[in-house]
N, C-alpha and C. Protein backbone atom coordinates (compact mmCIF):
# COMPACT_ATOMS: atom_id res chain seq x y z
N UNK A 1 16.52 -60.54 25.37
CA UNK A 1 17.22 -59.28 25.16
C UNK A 1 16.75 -58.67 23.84
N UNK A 2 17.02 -57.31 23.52
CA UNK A 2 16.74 -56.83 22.19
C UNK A 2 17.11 -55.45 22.72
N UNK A 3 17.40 -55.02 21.29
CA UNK A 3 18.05 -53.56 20.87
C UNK A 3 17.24 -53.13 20.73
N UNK A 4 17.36 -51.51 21.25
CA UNK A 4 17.03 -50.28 20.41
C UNK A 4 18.18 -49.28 19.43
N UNK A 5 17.45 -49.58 18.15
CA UNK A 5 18.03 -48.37 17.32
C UNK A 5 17.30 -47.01 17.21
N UNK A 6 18.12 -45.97 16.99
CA UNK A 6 18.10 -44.67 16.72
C UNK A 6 18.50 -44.56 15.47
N UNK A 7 17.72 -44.92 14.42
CA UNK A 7 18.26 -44.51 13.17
C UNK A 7 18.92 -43.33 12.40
N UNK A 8 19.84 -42.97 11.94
CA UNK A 8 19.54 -41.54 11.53
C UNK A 8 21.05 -41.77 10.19
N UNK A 9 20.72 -40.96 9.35
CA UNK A 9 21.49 -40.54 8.11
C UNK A 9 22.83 -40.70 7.72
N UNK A 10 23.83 -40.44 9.19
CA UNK A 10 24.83 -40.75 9.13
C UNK A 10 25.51 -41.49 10.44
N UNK A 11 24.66 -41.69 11.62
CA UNK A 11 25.07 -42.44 12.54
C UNK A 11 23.91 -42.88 13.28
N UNK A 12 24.21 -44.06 14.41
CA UNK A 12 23.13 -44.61 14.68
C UNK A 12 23.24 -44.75 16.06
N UNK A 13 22.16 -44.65 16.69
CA UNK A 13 22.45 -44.85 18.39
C UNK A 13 21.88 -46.06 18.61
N UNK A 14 22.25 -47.06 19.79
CA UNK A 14 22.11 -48.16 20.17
C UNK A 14 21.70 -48.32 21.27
N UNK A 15 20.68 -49.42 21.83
CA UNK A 15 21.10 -49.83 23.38
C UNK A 15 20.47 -51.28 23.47
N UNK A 16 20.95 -51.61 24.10
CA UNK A 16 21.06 -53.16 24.54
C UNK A 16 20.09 -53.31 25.63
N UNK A 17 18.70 -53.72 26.13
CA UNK A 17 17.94 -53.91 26.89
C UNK A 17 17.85 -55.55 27.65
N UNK A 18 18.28 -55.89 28.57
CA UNK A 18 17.89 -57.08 28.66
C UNK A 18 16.65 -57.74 29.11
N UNK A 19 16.43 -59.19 29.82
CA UNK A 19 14.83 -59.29 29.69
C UNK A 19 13.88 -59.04 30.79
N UNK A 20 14.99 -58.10 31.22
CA UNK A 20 14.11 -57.11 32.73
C UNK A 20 13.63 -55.86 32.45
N UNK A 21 14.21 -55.69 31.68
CA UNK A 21 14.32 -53.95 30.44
C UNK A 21 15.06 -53.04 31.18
N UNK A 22 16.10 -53.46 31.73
CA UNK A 22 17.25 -52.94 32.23
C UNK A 22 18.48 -52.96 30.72
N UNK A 23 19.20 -51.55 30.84
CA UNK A 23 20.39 -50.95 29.74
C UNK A 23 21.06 -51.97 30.18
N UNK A 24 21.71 -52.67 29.16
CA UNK A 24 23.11 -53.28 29.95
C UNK A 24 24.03 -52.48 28.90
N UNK A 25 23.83 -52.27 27.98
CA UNK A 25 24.47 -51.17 27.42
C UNK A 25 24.58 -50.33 26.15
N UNK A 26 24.94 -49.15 25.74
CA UNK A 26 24.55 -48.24 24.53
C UNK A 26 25.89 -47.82 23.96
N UNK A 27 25.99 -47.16 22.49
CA UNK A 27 26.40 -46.47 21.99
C UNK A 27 26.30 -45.88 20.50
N UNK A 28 27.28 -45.54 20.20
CA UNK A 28 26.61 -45.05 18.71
C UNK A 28 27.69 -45.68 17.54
N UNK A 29 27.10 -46.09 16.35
CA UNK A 29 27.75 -46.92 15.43
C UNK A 29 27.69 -46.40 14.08
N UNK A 30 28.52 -46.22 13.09
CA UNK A 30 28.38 -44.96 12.48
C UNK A 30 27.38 -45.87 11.29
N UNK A 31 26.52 -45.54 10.51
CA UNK A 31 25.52 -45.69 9.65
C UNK A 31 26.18 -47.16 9.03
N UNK A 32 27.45 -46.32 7.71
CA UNK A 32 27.75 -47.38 6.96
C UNK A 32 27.97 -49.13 7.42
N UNK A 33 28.25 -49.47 8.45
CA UNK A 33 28.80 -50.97 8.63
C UNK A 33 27.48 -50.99 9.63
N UNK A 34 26.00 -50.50 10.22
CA UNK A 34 25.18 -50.53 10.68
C UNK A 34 24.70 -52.06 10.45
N UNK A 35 24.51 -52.68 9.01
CA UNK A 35 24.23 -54.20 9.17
C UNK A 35 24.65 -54.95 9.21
N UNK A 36 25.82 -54.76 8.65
CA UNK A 36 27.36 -55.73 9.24
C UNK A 36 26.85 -56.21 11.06
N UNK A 37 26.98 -55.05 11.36
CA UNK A 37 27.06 -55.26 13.00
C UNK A 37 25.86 -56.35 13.15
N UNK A 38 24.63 -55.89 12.60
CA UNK A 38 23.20 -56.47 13.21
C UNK A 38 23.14 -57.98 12.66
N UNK A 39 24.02 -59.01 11.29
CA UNK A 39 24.16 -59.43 10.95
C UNK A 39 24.77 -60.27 12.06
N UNK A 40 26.23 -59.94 12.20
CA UNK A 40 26.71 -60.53 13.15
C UNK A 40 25.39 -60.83 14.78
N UNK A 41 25.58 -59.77 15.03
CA UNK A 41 24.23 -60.22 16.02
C UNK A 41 23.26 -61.17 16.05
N UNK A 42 22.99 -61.56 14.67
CA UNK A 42 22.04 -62.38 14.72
C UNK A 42 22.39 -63.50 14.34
N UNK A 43 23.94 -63.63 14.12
CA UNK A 43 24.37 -65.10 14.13
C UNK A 43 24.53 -65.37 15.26
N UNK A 44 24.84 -64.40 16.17
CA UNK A 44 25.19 -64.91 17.38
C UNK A 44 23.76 -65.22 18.65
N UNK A 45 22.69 -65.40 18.42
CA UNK A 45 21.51 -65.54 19.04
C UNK A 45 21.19 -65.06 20.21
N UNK A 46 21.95 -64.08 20.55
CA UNK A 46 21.45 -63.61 21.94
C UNK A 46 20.24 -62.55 21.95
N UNK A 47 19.78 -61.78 20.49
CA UNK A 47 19.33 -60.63 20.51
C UNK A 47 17.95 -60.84 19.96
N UNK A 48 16.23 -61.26 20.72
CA UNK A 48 15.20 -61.71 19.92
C UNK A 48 14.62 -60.61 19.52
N UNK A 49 14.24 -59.47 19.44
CA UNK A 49 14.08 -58.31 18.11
C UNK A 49 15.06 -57.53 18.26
N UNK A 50 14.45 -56.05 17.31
CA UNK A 50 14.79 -55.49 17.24
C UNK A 50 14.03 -54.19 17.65
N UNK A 51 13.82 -52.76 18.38
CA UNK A 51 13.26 -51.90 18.28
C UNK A 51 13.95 -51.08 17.55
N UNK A 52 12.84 -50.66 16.53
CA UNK A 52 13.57 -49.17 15.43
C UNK A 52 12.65 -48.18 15.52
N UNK A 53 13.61 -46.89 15.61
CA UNK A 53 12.79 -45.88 15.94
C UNK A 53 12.01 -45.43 14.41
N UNK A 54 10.66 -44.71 13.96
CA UNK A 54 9.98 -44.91 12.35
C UNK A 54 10.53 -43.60 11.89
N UNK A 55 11.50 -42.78 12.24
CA UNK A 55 11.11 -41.76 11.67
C UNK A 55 12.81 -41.91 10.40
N UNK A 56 13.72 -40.68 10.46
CA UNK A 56 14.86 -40.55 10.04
C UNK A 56 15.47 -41.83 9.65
N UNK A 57 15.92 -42.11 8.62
CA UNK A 57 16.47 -43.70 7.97
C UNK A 57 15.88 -45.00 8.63
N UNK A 58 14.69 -45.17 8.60
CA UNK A 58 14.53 -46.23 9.02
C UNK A 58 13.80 -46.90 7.90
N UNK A 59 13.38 -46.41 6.62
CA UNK A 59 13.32 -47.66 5.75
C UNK A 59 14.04 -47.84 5.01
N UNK A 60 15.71 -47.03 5.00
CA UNK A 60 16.56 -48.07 4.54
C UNK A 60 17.22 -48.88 5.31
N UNK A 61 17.03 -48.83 6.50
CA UNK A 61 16.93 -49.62 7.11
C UNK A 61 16.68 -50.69 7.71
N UNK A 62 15.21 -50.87 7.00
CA UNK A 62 14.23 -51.67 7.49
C UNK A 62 14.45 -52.81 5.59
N UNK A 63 14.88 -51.82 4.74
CA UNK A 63 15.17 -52.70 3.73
C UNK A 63 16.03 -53.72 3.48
N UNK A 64 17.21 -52.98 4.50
CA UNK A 64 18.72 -53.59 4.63
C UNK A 64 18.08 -55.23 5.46
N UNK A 65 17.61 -54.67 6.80
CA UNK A 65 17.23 -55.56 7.43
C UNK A 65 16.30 -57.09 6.76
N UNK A 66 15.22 -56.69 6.30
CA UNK A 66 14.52 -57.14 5.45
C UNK A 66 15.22 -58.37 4.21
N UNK A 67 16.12 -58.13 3.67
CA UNK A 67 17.27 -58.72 3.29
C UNK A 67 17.91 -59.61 3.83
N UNK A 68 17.98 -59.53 4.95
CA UNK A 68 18.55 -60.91 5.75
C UNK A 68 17.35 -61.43 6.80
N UNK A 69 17.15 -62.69 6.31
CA UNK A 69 16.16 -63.18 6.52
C UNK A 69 16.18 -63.55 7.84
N UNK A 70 16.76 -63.46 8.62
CA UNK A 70 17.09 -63.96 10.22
C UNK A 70 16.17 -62.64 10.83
N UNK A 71 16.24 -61.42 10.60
CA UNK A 71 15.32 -60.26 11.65
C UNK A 71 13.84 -60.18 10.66
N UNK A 72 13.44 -60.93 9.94
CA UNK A 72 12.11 -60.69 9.08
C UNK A 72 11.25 -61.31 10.30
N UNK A 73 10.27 -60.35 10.71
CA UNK A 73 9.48 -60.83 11.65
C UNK A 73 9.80 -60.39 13.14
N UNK A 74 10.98 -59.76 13.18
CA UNK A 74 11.71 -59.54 14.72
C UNK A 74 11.95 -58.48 14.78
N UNK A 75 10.99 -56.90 14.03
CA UNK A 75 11.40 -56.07 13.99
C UNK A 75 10.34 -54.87 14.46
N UNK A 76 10.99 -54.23 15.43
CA UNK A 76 9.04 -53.15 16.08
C UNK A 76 9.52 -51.96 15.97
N UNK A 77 8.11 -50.96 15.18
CA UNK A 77 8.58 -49.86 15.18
C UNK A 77 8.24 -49.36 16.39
N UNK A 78 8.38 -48.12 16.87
CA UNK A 78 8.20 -47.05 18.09
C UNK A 78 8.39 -45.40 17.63
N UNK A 79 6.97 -45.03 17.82
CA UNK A 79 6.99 -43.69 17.32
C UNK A 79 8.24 -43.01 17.95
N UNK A 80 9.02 -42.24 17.15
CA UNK A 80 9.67 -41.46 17.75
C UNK A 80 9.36 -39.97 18.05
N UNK A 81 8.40 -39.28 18.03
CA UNK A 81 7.98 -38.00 18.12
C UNK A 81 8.82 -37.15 19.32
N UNK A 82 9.59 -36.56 19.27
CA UNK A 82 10.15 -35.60 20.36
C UNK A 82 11.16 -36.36 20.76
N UNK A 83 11.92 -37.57 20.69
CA UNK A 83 12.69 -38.35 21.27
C UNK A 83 14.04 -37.91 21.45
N UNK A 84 14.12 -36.97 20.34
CA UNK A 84 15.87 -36.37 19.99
C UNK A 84 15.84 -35.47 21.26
N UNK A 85 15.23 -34.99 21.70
CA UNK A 85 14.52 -33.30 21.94
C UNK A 85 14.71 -34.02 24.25
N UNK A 86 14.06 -34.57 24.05
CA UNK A 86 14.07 -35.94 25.48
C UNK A 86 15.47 -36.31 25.52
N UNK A 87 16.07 -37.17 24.52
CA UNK A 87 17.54 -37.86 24.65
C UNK A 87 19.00 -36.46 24.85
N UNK A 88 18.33 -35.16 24.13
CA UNK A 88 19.31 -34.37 24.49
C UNK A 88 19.13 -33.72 26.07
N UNK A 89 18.11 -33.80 26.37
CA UNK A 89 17.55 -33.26 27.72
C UNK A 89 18.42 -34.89 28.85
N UNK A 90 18.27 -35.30 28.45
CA UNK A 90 18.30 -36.43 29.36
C UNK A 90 20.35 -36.94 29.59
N UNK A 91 20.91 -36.38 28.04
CA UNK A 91 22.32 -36.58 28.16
C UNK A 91 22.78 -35.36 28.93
N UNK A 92 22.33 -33.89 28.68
CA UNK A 92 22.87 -32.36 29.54
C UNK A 92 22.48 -33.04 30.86
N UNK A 93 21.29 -33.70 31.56
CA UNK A 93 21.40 -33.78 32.80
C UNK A 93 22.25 -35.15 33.47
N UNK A 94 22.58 -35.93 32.67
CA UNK A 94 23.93 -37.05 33.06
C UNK A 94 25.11 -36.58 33.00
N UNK A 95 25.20 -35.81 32.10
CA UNK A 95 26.91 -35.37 31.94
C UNK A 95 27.35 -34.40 32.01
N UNK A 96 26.46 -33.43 32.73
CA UNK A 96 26.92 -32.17 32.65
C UNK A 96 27.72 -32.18 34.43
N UNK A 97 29.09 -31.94 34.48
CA UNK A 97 29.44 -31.28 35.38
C UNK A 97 30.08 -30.21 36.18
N UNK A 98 30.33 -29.51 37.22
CA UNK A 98 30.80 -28.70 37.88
C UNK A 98 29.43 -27.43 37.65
N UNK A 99 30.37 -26.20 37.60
CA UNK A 99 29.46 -24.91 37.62
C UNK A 99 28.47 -24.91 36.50
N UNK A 100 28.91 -25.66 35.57
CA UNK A 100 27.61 -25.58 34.80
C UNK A 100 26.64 -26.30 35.03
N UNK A 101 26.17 -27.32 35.90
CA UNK A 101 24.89 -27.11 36.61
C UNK A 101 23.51 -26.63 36.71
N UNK A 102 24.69 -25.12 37.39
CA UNK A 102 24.16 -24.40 37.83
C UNK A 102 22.97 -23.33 36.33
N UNK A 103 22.94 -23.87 35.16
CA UNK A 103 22.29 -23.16 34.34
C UNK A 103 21.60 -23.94 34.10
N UNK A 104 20.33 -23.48 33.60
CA UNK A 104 19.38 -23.83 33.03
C UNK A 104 19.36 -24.59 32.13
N UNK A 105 18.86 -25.87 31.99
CA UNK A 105 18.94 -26.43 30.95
C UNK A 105 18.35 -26.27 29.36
N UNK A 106 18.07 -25.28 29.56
CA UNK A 106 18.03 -24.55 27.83
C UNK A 106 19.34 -23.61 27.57
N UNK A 107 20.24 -23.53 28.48
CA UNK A 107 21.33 -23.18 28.07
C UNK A 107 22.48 -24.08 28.05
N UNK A 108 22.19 -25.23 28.31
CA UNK A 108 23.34 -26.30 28.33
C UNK A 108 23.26 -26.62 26.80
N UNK A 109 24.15 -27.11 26.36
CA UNK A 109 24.47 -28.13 25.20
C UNK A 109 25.21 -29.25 25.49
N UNK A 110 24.75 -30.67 25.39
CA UNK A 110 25.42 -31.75 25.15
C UNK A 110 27.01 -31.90 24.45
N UNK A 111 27.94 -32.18 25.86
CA UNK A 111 29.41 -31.95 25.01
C UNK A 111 29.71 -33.67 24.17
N UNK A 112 28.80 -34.21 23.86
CA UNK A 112 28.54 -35.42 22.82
C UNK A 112 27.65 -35.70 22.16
N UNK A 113 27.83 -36.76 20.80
CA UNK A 113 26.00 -36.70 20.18
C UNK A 113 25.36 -37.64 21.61
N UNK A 114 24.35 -37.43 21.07
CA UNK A 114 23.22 -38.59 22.23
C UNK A 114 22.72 -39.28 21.74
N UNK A 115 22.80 -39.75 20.02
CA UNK A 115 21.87 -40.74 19.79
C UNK A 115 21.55 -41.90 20.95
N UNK A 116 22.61 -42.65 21.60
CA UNK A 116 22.35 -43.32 22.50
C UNK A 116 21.29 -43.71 23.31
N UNK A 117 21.48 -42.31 24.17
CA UNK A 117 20.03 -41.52 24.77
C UNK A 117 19.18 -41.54 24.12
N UNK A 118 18.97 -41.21 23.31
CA UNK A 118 17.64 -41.14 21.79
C UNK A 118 17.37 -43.22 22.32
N UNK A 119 17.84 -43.94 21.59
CA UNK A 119 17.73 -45.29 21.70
C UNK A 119 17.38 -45.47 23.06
N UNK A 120 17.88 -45.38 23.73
CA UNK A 120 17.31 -45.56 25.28
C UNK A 120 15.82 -45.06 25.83
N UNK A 121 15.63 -44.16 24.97
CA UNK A 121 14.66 -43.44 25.06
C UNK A 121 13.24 -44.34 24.50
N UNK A 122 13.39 -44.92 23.10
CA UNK A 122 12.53 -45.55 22.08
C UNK A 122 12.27 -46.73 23.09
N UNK A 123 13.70 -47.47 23.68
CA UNK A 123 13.47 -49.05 23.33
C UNK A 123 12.63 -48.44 25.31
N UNK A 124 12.64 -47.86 26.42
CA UNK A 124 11.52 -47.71 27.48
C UNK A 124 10.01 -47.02 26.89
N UNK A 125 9.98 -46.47 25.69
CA UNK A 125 9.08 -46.17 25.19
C UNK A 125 8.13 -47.83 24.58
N UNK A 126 8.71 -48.58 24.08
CA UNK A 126 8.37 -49.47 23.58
C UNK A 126 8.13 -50.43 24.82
N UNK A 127 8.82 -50.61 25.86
CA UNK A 127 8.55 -51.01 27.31
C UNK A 127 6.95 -51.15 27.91
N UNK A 128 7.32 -49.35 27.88
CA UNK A 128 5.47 -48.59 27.98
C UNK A 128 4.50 -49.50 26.87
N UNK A 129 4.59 -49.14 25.76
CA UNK A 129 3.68 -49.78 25.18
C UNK A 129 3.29 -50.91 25.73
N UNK A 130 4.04 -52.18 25.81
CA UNK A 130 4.11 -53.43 26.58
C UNK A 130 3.00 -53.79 27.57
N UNK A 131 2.89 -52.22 28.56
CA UNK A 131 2.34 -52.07 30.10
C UNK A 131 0.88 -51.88 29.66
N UNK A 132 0.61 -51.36 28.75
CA UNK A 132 -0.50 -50.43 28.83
C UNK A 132 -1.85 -51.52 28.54
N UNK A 133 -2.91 -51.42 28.63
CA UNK A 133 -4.14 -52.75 28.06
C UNK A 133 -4.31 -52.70 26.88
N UNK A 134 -4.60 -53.57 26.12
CA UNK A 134 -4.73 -53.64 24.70
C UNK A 134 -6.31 -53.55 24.75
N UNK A 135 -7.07 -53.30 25.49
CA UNK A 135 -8.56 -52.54 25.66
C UNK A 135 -8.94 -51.81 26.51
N UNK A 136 -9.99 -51.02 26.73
CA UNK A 136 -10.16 -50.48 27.35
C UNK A 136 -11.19 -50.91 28.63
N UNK A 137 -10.88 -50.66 29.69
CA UNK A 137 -12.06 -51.41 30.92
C UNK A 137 -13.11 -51.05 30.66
N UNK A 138 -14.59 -51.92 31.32
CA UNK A 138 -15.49 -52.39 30.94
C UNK A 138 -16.51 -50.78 30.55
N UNK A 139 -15.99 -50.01 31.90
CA UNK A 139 -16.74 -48.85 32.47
C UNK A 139 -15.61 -47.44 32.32
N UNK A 140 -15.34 -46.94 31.53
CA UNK A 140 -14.68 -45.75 32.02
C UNK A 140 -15.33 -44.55 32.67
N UNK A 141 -16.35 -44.61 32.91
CA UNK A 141 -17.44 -43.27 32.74
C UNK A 141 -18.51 -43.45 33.52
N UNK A 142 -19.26 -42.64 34.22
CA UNK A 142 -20.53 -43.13 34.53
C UNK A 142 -21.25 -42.97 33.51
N UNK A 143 -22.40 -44.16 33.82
CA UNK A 143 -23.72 -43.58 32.57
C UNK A 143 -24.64 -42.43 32.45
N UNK A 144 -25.55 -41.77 32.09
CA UNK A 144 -26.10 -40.76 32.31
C UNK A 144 -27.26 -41.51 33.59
N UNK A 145 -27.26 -42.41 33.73
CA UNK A 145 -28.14 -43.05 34.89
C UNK A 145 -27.74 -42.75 36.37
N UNK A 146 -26.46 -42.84 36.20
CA UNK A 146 -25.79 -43.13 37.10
C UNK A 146 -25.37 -41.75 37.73
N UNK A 147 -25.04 -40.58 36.68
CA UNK A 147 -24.46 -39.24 36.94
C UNK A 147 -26.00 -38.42 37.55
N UNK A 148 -27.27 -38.67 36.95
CA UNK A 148 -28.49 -38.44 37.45
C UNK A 148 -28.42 -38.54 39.49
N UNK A 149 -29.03 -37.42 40.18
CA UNK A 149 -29.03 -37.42 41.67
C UNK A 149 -30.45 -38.20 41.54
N UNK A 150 -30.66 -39.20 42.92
CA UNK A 150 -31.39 -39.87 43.24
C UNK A 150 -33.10 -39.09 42.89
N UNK A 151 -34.02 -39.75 42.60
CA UNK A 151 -35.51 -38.69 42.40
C UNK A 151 -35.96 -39.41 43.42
N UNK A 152 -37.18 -38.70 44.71
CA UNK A 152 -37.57 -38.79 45.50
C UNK A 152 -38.91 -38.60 45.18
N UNK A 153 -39.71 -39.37 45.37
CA UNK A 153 -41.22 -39.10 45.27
C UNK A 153 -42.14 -39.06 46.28
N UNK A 154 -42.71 -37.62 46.23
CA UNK A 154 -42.96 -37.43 47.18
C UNK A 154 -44.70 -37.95 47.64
């Protein structure tokens, strides 16, 4: 299992991934008691890293963490580029109901924060990473030999 955090300034979004990379579950935890919580967590051994998103508070974060020597080594960043921007798109289309729907989702607003969503977002982002090859195959391309049409001699 392992978390994703959503770091940010004054509150933090969460989610709980287990070792299928299925949510078992999210929410948001307000900044200040943020390592309290992760502390406890890691006495309790169920949780082997951590994903943190790099952008908004994450190296005091990563300092706090750093400090208790139990997550030194158990900690991955994941670009967050656009993630807020995705996690609010992704909470208007879970929770939005009745006639409002029916609008466009550049006119909806999220009637909650989403860090959550944000976290949910990082720790399948970090998933992806996981999937992808750590090289590239042998051939991506033909050669110029190969892109050449057959010569016929006549």
């Amino acid at each position: 299992m392992f978390l994703a955090i959503d770091p940010g300034a004054t509150k933090c979004g969460w989610a709980l991934f287990d070792d299928e990379g299925r949510v078992v579950n999210r929410g948001i935890w307000p900044r200040a008691n943020l390592a309290e919580r992760l502390a406890a967590y890691a006495a309790d051994g169920r949780i082997d890293f951590i994903v943190l998103g790099d952008r908004t508070g994450h190296r005091s974060l990563l300092r706090e963490l750093g400090e208790m020597s139990v997550w030194r080594g158990r900690i991955r960043l994941v670009d967050e580029d656009r993630s807020s921007e995705e996690g609010r798109r992704r909470c208007v289309r879970e929770t939005t109901r009745g006639w409002r729907r029916l609008l466009p989702l550049s006119l909806r607003y999220p009637s909650r924060p989403y860090d959550d969503y944000v976290a949910v977002i990082l720790g399948e982002r970090y998933l992806r990473g996981l999937s992808r090859p750590t090289f590239p195959p042998e051939k991506t391309c033909p050669t110029r030999q190969e892109r050449r049409p057959p010569v016929e001699n006549f």
